[in-house]
Protein backbone atom coordinates (compact mmCIF):
# COMPACT_ATOMS: atom_id res chain seq x y z
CA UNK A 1 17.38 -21.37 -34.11
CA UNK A 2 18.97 -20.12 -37.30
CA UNK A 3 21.67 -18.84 -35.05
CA UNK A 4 22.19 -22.02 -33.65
CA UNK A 5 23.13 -23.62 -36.73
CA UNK A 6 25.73 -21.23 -37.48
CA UNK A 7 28.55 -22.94 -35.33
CA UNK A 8 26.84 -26.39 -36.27
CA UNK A 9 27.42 -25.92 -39.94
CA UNK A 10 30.97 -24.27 -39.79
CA UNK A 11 32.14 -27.12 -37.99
CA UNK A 12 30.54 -29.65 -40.31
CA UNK A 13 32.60 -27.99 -43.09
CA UNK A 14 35.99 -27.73 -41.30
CA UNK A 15 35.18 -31.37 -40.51
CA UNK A 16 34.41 -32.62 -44.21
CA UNK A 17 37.77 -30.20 -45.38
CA UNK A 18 39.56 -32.78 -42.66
CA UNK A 19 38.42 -35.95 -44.10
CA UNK A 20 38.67 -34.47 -47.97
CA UNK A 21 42.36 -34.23 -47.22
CA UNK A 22 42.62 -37.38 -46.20
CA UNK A 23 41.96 -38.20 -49.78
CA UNK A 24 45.45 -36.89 -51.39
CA UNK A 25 48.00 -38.96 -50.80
CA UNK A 26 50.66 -36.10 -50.28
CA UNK A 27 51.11 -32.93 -48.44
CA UNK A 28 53.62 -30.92 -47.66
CA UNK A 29 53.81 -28.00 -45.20
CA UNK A 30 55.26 -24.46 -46.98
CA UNK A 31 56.19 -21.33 -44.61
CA UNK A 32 55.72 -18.19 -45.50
CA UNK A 33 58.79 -15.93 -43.73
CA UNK A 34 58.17 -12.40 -43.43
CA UNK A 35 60.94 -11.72 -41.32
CA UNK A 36 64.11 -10.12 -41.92
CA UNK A 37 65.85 -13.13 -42.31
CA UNK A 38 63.19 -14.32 -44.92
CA UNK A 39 60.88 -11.17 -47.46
CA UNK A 40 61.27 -8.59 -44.58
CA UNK A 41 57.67 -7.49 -44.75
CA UNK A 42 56.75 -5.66 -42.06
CA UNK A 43 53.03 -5.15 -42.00
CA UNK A 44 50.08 -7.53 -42.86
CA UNK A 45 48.52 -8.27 -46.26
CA UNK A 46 45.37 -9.10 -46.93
CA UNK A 47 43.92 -11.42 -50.02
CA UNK A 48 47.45 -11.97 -51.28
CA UNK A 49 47.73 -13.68 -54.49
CA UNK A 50 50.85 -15.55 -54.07
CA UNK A 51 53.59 -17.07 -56.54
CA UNK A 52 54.58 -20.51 -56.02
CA UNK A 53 57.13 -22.20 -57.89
CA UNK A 54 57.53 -25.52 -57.75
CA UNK A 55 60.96 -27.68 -59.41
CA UNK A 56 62.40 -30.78 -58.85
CA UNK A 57 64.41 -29.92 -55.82
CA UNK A 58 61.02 -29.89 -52.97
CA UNK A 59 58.38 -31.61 -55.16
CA UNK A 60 58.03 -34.83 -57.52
CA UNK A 61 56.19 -34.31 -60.52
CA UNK A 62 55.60 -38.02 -61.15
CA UNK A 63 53.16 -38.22 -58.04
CA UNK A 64 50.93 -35.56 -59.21
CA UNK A 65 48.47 -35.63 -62.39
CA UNK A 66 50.25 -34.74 -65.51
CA UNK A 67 48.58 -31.26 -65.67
CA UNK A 68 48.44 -30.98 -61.74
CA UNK A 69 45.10 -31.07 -61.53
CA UNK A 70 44.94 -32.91 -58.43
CA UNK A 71 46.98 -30.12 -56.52
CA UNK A 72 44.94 -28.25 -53.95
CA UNK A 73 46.39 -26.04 -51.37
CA UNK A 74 44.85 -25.57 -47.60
CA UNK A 75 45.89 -23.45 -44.40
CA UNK A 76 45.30 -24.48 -40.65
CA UNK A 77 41.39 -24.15 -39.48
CA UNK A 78 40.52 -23.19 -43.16
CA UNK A 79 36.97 -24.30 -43.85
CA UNK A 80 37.69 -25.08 -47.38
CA UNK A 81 40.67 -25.29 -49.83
CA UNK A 82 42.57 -22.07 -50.85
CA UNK A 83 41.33 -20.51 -54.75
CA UNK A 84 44.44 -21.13 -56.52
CA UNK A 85 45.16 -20.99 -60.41
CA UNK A 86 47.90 -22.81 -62.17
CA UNK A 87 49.71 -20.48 -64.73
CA UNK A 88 52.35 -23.07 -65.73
CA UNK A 89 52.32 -26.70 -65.26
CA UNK A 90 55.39 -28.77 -67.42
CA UNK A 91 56.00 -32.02 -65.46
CA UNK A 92 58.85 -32.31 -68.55
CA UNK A 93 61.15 -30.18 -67.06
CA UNK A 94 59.77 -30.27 -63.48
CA UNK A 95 59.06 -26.63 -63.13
CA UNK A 96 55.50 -25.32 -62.25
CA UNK A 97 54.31 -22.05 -61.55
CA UNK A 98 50.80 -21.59 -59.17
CA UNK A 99 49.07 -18.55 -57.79
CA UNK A 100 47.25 -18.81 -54.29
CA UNK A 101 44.96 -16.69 -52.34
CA UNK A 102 46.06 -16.49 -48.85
CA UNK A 103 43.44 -14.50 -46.95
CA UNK A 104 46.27 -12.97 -44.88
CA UNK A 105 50.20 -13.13 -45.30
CA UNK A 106 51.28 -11.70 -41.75
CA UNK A 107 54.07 -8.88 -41.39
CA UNK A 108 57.41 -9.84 -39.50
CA UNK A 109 56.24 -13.92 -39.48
CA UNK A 110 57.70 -16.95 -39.60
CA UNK A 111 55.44 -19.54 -38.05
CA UNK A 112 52.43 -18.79 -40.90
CA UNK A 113 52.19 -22.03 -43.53
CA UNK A 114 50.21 -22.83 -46.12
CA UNK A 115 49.77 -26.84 -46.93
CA UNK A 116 50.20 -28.06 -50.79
CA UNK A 117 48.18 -31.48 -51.48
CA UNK A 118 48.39 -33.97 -54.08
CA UNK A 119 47.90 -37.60 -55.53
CA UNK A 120 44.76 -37.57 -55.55
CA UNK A 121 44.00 -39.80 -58.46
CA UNK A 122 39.96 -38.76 -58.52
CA UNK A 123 40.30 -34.72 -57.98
CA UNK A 124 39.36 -33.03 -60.93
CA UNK A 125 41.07 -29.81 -62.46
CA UNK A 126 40.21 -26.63 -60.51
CA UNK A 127 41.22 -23.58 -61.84
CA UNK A 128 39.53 -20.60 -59.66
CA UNK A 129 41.66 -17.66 -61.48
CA UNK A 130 38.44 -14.98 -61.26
CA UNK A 131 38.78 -16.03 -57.20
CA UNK A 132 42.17 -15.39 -56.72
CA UNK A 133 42.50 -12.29 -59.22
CA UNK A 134 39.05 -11.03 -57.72
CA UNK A 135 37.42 -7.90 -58.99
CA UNK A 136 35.62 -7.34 -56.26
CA UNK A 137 39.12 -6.78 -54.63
CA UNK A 138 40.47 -4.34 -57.07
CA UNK A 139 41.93 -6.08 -59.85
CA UNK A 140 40.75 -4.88 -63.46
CA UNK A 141 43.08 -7.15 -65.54
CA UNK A 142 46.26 -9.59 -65.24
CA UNK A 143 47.73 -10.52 -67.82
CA UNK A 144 50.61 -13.33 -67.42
CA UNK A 145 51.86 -13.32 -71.09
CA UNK A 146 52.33 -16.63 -70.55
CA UNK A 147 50.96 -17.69 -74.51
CA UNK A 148 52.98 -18.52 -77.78
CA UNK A 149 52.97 -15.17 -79.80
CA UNK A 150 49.97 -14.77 -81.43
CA UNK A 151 48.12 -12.05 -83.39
CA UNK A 152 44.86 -13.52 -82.76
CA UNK A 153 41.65 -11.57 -81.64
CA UNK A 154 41.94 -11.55 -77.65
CA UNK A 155 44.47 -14.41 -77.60
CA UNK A 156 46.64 -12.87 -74.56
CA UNK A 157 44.52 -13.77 -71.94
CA UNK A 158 43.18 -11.68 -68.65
CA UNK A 159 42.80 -13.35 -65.95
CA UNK A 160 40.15 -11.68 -64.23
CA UNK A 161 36.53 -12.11 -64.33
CA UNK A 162 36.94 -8.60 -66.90
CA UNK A 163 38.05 -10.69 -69.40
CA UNK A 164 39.79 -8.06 -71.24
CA UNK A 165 41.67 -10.25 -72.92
CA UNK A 166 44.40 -8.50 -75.07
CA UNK A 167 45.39 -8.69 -78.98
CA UNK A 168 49.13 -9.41 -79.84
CA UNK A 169 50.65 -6.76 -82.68
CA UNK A 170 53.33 -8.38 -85.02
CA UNK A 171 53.78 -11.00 -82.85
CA UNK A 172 55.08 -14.67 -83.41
CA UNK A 173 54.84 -17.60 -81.95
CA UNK A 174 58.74 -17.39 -81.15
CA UNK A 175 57.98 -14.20 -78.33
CA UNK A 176 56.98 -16.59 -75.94
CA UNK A 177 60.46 -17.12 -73.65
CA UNK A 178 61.44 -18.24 -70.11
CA UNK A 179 60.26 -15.12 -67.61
CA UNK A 180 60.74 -13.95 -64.20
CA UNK A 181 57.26 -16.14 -63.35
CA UNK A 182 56.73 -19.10 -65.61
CA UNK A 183 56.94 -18.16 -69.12
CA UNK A 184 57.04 -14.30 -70.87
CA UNK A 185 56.67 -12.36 -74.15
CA UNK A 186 59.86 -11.18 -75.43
CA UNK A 187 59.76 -8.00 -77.82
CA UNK A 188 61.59 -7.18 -80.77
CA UNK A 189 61.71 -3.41 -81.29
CA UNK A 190 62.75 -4.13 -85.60
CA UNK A 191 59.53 -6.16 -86.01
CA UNK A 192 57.29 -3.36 -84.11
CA UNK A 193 55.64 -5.47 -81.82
CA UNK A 194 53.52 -5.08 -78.79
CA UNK A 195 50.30 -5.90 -77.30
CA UNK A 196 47.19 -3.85 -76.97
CA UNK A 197 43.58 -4.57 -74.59
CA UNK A 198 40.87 -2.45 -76.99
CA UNK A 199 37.58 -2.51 -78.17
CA UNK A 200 34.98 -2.08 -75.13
CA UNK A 201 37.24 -3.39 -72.30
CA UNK A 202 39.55 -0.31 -72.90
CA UNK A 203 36.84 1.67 -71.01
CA UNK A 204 37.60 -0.71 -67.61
CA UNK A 205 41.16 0.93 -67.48
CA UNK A 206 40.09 4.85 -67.37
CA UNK A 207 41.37 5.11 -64.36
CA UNK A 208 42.90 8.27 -62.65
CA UNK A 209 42.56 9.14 -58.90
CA UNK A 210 43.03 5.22 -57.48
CA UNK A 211 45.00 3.12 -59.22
CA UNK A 212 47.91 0.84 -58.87
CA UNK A 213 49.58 -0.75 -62.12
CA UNK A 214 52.95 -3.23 -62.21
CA UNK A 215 54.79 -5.14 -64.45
CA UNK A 216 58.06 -6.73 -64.50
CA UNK A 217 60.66 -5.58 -67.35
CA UNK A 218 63.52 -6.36 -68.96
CA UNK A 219 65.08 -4.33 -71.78
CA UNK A 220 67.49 -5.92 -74.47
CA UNK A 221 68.34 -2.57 -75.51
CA UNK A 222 66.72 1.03 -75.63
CA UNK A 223 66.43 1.37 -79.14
CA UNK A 224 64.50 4.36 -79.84
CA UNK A 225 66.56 7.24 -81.77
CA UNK A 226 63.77 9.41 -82.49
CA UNK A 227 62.70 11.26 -85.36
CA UNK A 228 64.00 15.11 -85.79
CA UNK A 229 61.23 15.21 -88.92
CA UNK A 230 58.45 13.68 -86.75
CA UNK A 231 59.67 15.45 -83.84
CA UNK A 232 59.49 12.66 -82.42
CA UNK A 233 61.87 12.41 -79.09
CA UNK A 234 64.44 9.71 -78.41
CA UNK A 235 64.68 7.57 -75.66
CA UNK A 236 61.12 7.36 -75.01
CA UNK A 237 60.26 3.13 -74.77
CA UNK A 238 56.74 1.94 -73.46
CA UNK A 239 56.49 -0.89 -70.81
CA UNK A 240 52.47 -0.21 -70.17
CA UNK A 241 50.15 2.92 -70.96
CA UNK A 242 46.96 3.74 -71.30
CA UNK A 243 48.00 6.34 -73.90
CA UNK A 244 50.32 9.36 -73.39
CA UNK A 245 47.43 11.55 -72.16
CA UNK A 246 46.13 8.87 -69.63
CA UNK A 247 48.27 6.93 -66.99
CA UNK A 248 51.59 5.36 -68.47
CA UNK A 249 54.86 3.82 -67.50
CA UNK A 250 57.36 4.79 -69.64
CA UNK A 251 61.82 4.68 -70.20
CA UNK A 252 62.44 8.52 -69.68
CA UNK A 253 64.85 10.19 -72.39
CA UNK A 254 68.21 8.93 -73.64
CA UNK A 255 70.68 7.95 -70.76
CA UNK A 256 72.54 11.36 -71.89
CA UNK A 257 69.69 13.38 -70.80
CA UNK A 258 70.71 12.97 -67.78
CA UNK A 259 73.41 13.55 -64.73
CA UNK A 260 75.17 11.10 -64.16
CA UNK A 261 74.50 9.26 -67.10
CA UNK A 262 71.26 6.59 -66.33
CA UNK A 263 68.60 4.57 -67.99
CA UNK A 264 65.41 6.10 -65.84
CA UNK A 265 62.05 5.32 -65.35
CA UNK A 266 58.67 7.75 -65.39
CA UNK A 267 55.00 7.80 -64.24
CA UNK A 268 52.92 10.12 -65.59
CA UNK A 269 48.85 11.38 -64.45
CA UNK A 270 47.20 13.91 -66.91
CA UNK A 271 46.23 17.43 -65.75
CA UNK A 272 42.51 18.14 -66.69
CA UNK A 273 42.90 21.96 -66.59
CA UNK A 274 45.06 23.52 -67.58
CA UNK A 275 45.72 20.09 -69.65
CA UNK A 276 49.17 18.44 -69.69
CA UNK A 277 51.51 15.64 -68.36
CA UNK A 278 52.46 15.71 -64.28
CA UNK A 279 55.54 12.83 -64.00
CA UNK A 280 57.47 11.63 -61.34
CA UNK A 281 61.01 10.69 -62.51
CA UNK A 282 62.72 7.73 -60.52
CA UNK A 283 66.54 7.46 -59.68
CA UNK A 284 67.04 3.71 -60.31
CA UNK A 285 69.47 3.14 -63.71
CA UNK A 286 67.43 0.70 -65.35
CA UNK A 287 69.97 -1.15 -66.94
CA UNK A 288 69.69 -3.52 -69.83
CA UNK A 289 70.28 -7.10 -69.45
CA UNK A 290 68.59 -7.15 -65.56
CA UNK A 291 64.60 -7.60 -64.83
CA UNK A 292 63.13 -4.22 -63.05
CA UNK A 293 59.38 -4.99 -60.98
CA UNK A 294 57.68 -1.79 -61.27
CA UNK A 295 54.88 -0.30 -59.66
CA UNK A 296 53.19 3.02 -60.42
CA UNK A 297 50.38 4.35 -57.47
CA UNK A 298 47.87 7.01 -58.45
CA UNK A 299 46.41 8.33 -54.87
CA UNK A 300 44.98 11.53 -55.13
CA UNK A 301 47.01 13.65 -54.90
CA UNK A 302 49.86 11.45 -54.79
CA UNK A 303 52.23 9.77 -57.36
CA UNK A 304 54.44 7.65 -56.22
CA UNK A 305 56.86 4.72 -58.22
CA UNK A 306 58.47 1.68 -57.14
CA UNK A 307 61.10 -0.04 -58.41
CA UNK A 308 62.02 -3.68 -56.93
CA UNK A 309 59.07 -3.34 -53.75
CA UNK A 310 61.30 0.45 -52.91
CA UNK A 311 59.75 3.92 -53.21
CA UNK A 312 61.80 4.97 -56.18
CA UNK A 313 59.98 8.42 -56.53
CA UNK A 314 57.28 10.30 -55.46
CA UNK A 315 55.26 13.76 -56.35
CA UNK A 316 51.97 15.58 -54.94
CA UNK A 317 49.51 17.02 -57.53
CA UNK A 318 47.05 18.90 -56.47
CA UNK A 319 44.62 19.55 -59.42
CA UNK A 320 42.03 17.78 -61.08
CA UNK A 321 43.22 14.19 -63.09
CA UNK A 322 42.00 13.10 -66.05
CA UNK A 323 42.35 10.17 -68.89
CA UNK A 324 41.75 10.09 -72.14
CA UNK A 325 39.87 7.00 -73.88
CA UNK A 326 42.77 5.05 -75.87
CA UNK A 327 43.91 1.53 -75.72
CA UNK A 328 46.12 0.16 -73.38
CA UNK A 329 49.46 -0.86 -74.48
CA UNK A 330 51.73 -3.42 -73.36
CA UNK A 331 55.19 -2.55 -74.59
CA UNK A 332 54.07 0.62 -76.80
CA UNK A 333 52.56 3.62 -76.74
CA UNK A 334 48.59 3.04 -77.77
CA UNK A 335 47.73 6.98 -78.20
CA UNK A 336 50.09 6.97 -81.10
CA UNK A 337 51.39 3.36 -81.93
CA UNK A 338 53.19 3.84 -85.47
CA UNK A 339 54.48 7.35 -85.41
CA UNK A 340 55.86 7.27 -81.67
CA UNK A 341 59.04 4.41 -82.16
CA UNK A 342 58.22 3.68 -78.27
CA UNK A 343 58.39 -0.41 -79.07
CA UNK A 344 59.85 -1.93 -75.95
CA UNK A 345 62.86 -3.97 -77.04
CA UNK A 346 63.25 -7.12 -74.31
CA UNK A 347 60.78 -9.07 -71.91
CA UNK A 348 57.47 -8.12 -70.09
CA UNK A 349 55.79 -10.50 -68.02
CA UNK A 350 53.19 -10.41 -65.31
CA UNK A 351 51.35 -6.86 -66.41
CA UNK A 352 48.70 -5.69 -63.77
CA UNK A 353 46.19 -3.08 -62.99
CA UNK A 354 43.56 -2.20 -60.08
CA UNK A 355 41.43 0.44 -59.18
CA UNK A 356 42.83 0.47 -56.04
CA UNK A 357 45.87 1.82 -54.11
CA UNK A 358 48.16 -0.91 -52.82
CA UNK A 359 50.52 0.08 -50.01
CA UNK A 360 54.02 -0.36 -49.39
CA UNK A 361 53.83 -3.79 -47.82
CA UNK A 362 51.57 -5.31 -50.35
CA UNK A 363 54.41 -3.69 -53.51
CA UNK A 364 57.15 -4.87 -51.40
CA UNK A 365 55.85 -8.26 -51.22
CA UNK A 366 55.19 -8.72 -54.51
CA UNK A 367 58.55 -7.61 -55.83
CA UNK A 368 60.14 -10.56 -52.48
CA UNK A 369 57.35 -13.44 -53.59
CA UNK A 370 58.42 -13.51 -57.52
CA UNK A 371 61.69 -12.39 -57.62
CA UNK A 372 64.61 -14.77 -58.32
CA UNK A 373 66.06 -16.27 -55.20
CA UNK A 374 63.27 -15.22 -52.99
CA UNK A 375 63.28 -16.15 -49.36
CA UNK A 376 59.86 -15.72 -48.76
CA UNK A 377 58.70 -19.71 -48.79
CA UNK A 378 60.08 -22.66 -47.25
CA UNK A 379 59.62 -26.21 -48.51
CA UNK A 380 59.19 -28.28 -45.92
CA UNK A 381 59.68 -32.27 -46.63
CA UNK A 382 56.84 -34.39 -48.33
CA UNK A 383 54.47 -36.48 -45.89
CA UNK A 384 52.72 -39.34 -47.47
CA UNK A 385 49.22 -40.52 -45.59
């Protein structure tokens, strides 16, 4: 009997989903291209949390709730509405930024669409930002940086169910500026300022054998001239780290150091025995001025970097890994904040770290989905029922 019921109950719910969209007044069909003419993503991802940005030009603000908490987001056959999470809502300027989990983004697509719904004037707010930034899929924290500068006790916020919610250092309510995704913390490297995830939560992130870690970057300048009494090295300028014996992502050396000239990026892991640093050293000039999404993989006994959804770099160690137990810092170095000078002078936004590998499609895709002038989505027109 209780099999029975199975097929009897899942089309009861795909039947109340159809009549609960009946009760937005708006929808509007949005294709996901995967093609080469559109993010040129050639294999399938699964639980994809994915970046949409909504302006003026394919949506009107005015027919959604001021905060957009009528917006809901389906797919064909889908049983219930999509988790989704609204990062940045300003019906002001028109300009919203949403995350949604689609179960499955398919590789070289472009029939796949999602469906955006709103005006409903009864729908409450739901926020399901633990659903699409699940734990049980890997993520450990995301931070958006999407706050005004603060130096309050956990007031940069994780959005995972971890809730390692992060502490701002010598910031001001005048670091919050326009991002690559919504809204970003700008850095000054003068006023030493960065942000650090400690006290118990630090624990989450010792992480060595499986781990994948991103953030997008934008340096003002590379301000770091060392310290010959310090011996302290120049050149050196954080982005995210777990401390300088644990897993970090880091502005390699002056642009002198190397030939020709270039502004370039490392990964490190930590040897356990005999213990020191094992980096990989990418190729891409990271120049100032221009934002970088960066990705740095930790699969035993492979390293690999990304820069832009490309394999940048990548190394094989074969020994054992290890990590030792300091915060993590988001635009310094947390094993040695003061002494180091490794402030990160420009913008970080959209800082990320699981306990799992990610492959190439997955890194690719994110780089295609939030990157200015993406041609991943397609608006379609606005159908009012």
């Amino acid at each position: 009997m209780k099999n029975c019921l199975v097929p009897l109950l899942l089309a009861l719910a795909l039947q109340a989903s159809a009549q609960n969209t009946r009760s937005w007044k708006y929808h509007m069909d949005i294709t996901i291209n995967t093609t080469p003419a559109g993010a040129h993503i050639a294999g399938d991802v699964h639980h994809y949390p994915l970046a949409v940005k909504l302006d003026a030009q394919h949506f009107d603000f005015g027919e959604a709730k001021a905060n957009g908490a009528d917006i809901r987001f389906s797919q064909p056959g889908g049983a219930a509405f999509l988790p989704h999470s609204i990062e940045w809502w300003d019906p002001v300027h028109r300009v919203a930024l949403v995350w949604v989990k689609v179960p499955l983004i398919k590789g070289n697509n472009d029939t796949q669409f999602i469906t955006l719904h709103w005006g409903n004037a009864a729908a409450g707010a739901e926020d399901r930002s633990h659903d699409v930034f699940a734990t049980g899929e890997g993520f450990v924290g995301v931070w958006h940086l999407n706050e005004p500068g603060n130096t309050l006790p956990g007031g940069y916020k994780d959005a995972t169910a971890s809730a390692a919610d992060a502490t701002g250092v010598n910031m001001l309510p005048g670091n919050l500026a326009a991002g690559i995704l919504g809204k970003a913390q700008q850095f000054n490297y003068s006023n030493r300022q960065w942000i650090k995830i400690d006290s118990d939560k630090r624990k989450l992130f010792d992480l060595t054998n499986q781990l994948t870690f991103s953030i997008w970057a934008q340096a003002r300048s590379y301000a770091n001239k060392g310290n010959e009494a310090k011996r302290v090295l120049p050149g050196y300028e954080t982005m995210i780290a777990k401390g300088d014996n644990s897993w970090r992502l880091q502005k390699y050396g002056t642009r002198q150091w190397h030939n020709p000239p270039a502004e370039l990026i490392e990964i490190c892991v930590e040897r356990l025995d005999p213990k020191g640093d094992l980096c990989v050293i990418g190729k891409t000039d990271m120049v100032t001025g221009r934002w970088f999404h960066i990705t740095g993989v930790h699969d035993h006994p492979y390293v690999r970097l990304y820069v832009n959804g490309v394999l940048d770099a990548t190394a094989t160690y074969d020994s054992k890994w290890t990590t030792d137990d300091h915060p993590v810092g988001i635009g310094n170095q947390s094993q040695f904040p003061d002494k180091g000078g490794r402030f990160w002078d420009g913008w970080l936004d959209e800082a990320r770290v699981l306990n799992v590998v990610k492959d190439e499609y997955w890194i690719k895709l994110d780089y295609e989905s939030q990157r200015e002038g993406q041609r991943l989505l397609r608006f379609g027109k606005t159908v009012r029922q």
